[in-house]
C-alpha atoms as a PDB file:
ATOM      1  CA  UNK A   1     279.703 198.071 -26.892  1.00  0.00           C
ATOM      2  CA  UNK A   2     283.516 197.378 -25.657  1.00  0.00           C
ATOM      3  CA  UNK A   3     285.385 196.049 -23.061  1.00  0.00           C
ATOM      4  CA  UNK A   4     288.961 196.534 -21.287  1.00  0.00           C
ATOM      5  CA  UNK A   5     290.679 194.524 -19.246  1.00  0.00           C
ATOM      6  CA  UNK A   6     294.541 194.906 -17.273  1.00  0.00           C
ATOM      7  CA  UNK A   7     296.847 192.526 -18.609  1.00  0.00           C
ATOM      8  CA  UNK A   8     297.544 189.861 -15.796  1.00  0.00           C
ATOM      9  CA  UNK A   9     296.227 191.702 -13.077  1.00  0.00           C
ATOM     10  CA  UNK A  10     291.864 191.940 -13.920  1.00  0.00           C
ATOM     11  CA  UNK A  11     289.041 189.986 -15.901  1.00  0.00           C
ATOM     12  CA  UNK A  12     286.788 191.611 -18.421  1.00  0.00           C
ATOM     13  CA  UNK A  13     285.370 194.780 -17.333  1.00  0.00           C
ATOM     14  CA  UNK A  14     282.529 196.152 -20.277  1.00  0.00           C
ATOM     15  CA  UNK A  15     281.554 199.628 -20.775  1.00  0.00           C
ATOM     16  CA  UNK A  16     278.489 199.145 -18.779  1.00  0.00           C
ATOM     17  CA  UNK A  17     280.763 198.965 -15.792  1.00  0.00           C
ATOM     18  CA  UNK A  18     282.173 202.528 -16.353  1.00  0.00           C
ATOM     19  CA  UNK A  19     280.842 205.350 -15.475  1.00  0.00           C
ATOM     20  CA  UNK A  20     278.909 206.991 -18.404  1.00  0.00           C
ATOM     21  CA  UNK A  21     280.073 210.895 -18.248  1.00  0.00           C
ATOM     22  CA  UNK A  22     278.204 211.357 -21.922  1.00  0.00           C
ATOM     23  CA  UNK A  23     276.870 209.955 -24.878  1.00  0.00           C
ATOM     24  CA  UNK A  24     280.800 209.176 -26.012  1.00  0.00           C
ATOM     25  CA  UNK A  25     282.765 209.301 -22.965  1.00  0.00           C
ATOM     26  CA  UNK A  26     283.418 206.724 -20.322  1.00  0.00           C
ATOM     27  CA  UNK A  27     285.629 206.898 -17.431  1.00  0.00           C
ATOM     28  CA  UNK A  28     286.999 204.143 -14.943  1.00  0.00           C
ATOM     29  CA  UNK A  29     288.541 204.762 -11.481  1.00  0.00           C
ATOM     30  CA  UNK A  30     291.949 202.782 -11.632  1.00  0.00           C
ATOM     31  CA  UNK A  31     291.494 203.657  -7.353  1.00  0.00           C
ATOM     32  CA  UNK A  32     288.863 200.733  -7.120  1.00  0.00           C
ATOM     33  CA  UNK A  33     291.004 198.182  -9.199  1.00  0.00           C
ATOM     34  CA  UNK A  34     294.284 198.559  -7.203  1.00  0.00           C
ATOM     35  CA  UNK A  35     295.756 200.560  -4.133  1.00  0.00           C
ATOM     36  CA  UNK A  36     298.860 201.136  -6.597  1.00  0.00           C
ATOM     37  CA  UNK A  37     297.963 202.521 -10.602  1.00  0.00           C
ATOM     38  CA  UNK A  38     301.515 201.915 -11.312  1.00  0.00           C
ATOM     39  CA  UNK A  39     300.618 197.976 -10.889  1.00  0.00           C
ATOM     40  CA  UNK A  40     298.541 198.846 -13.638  1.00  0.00           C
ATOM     41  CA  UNK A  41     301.492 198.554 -17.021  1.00  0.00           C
ATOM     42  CA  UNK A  42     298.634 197.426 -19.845  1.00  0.00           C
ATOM     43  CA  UNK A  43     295.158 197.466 -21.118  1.00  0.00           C
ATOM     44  CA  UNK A  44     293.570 195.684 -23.707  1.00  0.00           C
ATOM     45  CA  UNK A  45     290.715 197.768 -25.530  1.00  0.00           C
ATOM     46  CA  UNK A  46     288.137 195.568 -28.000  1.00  0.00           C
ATOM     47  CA  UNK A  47     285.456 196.083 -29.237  1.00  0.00           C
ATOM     48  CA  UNK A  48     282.189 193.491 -27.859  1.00  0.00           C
ATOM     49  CA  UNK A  49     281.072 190.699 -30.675  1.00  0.00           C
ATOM     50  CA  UNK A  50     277.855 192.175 -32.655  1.00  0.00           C
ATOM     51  CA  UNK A  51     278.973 195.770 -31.663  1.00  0.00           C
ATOM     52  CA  UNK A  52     278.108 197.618 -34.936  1.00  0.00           C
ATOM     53  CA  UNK A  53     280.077 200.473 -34.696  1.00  0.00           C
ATOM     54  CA  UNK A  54     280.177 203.862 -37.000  1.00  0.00           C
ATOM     55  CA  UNK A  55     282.961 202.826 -39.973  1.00  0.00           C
ATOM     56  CA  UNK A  56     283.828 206.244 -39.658  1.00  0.00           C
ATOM     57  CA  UNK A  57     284.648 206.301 -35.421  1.00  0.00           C
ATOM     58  CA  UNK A  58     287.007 205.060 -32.914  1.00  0.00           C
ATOM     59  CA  UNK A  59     287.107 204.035 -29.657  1.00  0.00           C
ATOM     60  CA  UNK A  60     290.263 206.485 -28.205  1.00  0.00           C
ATOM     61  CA  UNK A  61     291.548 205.099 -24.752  1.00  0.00           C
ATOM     62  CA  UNK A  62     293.258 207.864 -22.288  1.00  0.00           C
ATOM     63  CA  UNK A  63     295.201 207.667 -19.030  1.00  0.00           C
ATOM     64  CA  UNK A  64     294.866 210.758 -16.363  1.00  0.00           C
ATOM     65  CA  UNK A  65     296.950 211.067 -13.202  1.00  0.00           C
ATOM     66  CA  UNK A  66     295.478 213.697 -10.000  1.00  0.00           C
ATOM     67  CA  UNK A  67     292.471 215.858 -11.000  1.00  0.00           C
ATOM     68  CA  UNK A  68     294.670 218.490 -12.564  1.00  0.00           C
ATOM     69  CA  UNK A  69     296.188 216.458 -14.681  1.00  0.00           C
ATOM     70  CA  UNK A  70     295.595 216.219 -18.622  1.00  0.00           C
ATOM     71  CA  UNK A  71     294.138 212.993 -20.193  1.00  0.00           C
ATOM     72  CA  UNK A  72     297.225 211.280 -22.361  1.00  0.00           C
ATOM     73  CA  UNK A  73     296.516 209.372 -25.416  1.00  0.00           C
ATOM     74  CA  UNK A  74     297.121 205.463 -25.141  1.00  0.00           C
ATOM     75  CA  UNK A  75     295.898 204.234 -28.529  1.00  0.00           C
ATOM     76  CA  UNK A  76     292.382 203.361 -30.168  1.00  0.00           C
ATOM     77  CA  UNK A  77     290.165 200.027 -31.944  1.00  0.00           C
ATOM     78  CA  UNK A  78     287.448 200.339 -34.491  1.00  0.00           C
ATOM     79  CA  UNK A  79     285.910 197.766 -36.912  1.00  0.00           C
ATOM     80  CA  UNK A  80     288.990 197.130 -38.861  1.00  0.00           C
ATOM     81  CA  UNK A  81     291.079 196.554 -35.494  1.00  0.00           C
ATOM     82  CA  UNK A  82     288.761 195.459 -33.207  1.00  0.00           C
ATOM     83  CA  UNK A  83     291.258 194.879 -30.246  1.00  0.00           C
ATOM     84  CA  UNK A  84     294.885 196.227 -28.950  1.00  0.00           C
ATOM     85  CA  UNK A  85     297.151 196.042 -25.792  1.00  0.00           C
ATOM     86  CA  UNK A  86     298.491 199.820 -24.763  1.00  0.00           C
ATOM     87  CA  UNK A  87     301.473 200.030 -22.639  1.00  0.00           C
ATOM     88  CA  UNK A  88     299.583 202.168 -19.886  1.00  0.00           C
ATOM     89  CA  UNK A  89     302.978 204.621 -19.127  1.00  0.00           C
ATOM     90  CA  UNK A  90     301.265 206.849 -16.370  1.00  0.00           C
ATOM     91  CA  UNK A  91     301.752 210.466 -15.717  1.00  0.00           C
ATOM     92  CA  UNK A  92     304.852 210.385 -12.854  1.00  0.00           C
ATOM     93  CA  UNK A  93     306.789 213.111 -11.231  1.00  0.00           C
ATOM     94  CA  UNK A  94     310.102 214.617 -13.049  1.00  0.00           C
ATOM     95  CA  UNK A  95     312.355 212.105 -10.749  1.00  0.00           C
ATOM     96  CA  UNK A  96     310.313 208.650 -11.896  1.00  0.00           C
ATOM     97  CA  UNK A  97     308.239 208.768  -8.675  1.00  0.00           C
ATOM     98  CA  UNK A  98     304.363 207.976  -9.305  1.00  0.00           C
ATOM     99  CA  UNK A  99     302.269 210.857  -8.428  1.00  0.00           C
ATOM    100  CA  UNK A 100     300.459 211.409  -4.928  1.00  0.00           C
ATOM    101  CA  UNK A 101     297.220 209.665  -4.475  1.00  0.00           C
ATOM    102  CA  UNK A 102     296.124 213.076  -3.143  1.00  0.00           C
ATOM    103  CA  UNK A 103     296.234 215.027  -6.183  1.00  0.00           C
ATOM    104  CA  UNK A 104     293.277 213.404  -7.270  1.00  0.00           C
ATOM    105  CA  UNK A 105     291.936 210.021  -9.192  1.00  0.00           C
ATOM    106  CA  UNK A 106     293.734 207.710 -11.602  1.00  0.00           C
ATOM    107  CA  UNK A 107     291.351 207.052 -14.510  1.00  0.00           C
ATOM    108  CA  UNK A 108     291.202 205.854 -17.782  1.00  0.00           C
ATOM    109  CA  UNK A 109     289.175 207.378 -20.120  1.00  0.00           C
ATOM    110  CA  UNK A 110     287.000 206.143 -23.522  1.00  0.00           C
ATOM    111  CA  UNK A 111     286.167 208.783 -26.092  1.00  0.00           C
ATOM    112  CA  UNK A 112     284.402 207.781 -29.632  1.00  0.00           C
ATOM    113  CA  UNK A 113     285.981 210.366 -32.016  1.00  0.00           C
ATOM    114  CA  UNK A 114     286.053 210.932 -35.481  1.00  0.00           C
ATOM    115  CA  UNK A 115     288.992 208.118 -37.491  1.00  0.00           C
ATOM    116  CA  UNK A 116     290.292 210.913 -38.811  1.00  0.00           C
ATOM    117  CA  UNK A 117     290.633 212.745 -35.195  1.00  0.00           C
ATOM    118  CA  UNK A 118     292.210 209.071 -34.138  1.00  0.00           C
ATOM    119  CA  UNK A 119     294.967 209.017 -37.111  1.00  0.00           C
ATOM    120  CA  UNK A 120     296.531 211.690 -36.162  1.00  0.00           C
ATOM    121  CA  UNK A 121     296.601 210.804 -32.892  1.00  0.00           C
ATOM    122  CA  UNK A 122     297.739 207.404 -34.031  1.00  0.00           C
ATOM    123  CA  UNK A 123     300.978 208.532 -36.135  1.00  0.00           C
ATOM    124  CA  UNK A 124     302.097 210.806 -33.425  1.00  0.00           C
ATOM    125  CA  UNK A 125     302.192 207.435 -31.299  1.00  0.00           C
ATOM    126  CA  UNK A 126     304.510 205.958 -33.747  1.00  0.00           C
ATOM    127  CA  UNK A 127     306.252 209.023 -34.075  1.00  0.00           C
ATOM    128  CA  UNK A 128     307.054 208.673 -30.651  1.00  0.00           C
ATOM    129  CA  UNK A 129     308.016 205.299 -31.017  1.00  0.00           C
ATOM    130  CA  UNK A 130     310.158 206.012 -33.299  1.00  0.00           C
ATOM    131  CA  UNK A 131     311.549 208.545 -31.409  1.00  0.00           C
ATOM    132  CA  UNK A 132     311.954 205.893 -28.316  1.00  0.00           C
ATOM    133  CA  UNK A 133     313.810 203.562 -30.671  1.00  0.00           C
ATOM    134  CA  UNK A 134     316.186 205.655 -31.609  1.00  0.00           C
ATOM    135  CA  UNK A 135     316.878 207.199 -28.014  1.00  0.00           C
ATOM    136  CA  UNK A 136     317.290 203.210 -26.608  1.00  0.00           C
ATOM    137  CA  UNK A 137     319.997 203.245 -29.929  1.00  0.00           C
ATOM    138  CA  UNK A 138     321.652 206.102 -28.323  1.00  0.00           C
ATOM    139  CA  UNK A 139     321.925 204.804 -24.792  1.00  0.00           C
ATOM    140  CA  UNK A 140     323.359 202.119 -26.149  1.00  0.00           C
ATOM    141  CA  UNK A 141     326.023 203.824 -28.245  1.00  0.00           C
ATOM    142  CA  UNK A 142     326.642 205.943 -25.277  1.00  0.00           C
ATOM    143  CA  UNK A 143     327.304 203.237 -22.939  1.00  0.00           C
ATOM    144  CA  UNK A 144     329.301 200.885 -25.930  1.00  0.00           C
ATOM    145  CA  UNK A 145     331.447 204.330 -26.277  1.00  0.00           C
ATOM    146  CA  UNK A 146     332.579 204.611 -22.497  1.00  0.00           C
ATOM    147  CA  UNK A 147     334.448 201.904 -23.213  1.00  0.00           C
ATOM    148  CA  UNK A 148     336.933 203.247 -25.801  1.00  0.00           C
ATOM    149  CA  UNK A 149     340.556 203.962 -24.413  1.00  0.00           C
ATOM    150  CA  UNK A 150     341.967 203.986 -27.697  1.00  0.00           C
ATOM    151  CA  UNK A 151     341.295 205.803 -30.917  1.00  0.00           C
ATOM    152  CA  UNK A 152     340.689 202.920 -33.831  1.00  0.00           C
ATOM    153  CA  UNK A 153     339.693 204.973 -36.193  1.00  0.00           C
ATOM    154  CA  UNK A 154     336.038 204.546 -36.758  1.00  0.00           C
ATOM    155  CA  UNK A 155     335.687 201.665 -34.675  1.00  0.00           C
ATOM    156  CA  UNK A 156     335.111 201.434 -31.058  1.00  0.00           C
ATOM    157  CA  UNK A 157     336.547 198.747 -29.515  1.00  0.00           C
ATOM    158  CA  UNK A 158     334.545 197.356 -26.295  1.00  0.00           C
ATOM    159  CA  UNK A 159     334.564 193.918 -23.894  1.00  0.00           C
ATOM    160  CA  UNK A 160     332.965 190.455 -24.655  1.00  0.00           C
ATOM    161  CA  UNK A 161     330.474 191.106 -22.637  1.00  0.00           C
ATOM    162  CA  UNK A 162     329.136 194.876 -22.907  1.00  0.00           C
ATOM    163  CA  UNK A 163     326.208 194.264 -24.863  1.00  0.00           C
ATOM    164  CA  UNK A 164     324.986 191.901 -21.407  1.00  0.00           C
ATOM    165  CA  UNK A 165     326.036 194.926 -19.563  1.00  0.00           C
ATOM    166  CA  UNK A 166     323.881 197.231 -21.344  1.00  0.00           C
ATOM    167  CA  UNK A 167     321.361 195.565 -21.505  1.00  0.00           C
ATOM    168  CA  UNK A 168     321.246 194.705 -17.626  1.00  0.00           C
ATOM    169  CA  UNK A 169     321.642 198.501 -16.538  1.00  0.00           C
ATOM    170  CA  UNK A 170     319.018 199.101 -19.436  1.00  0.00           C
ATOM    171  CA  UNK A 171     316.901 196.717 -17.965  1.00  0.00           C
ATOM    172  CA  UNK A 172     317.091 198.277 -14.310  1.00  0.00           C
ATOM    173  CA  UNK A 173     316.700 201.836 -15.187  1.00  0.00           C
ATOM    174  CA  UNK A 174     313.469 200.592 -17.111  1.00  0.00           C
ATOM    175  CA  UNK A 175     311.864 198.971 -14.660  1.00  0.00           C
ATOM    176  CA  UNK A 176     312.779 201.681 -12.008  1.00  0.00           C
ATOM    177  CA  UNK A 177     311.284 204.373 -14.744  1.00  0.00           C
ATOM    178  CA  UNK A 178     309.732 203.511 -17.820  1.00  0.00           C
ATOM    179  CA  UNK A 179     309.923 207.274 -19.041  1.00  0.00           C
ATOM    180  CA  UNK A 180     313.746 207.882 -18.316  1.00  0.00           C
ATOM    181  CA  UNK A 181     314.685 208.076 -22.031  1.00  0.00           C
ATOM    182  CA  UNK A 182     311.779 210.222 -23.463  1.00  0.00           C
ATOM    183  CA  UNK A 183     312.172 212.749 -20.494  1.00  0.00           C
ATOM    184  CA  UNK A 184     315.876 213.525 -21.528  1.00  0.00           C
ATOM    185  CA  UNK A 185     316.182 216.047 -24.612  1.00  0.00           C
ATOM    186  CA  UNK A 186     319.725 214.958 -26.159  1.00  0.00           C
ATOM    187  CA  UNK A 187     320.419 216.042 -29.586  1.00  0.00           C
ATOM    188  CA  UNK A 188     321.224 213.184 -31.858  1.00  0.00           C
END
């Protein structure tokens, strides 16, 4: 019926290779793909040539940390978009630091849900996307406007080279923690 696999890091693994918890739910143990989940940044979702699939489902795809955690929406395919690559951005502690291995399993999860249950779940995605975008903007001005020594009005005035700057500590603190702008709650 579908198939995942981890960008650059697995082949093709099909649902028959997950563990069938009920008639629309599938789960995967990240623990037998990799000693580290955070090794684990995308998955690509699609849906198996010939797979006729109800026009009004979705395949939703769901990332869980420990066995306490809560399973966090990644993004969906159906018929009319058969395949996608999710950035995986796993459940980590408040400092960055990927969770224990003993709280429990890292697994992905398949659901088939209602579209409509899946379109709401899809636009507060891009919501948060949005919502990323304009943070990243903010960082930026932030960093552009530790530059300014001098009032110019409405213009900041800043070095040659402070866009490279940015975008090198940017760069960094990304890597290091993919979630350090969404976990800070500045007012714009």
């Amino acid at each position: 019926m579908f198939g995942l696999f981890f960008v650059g890091v697995t082949g093709p693994i099909t649902s028959n290779q997950l563990v069938q918890v009920d008639p629309t739910h599938w789960v995967l143990n990240c623990g037998n793909i990799t000693t580290n989940y955070t090794d684990l940044k995308e998955v690509a979702l699609f849906l198996l040539p010939g797979t006729s699939f109800d026009p009004n489902a979705a395949l939703g795809l769901y990332v869980k940390a420990g066995a306490a955690g809560e399973w966090a929406y990644r993004g969906c395919v159906h018929n009319a978009h058969p395949s996608e690559v999710m950035p995986l951005q796993w459940p980590l502690n408040d400092d960055g630091s990927p969770l224990p291995s003993t709280l429990g399993p890292v697994q992905i999860g398949i659901s088939i849900e209602p579209g409509e249950q899946i379109i709401q779940k899809e636009g507060s995605a891009h919501g948060a996307k949005e919502e990323f975008a304009k943070r990243v903007g903010l960082d930026l001005f932030r960093f552009l406007e530790s530059f300014q020594t001098q009032q110019m009005g409405d213009h900041i005035v800043v070095p040659m080279n402070a866009l490279d700057r940015w975008f090198v500590r940017f760069s960094e603190k990304y890597r290091r923690d993919p979630d350090f702008l969404t976990r800070r709650k500045e007012a714009f």
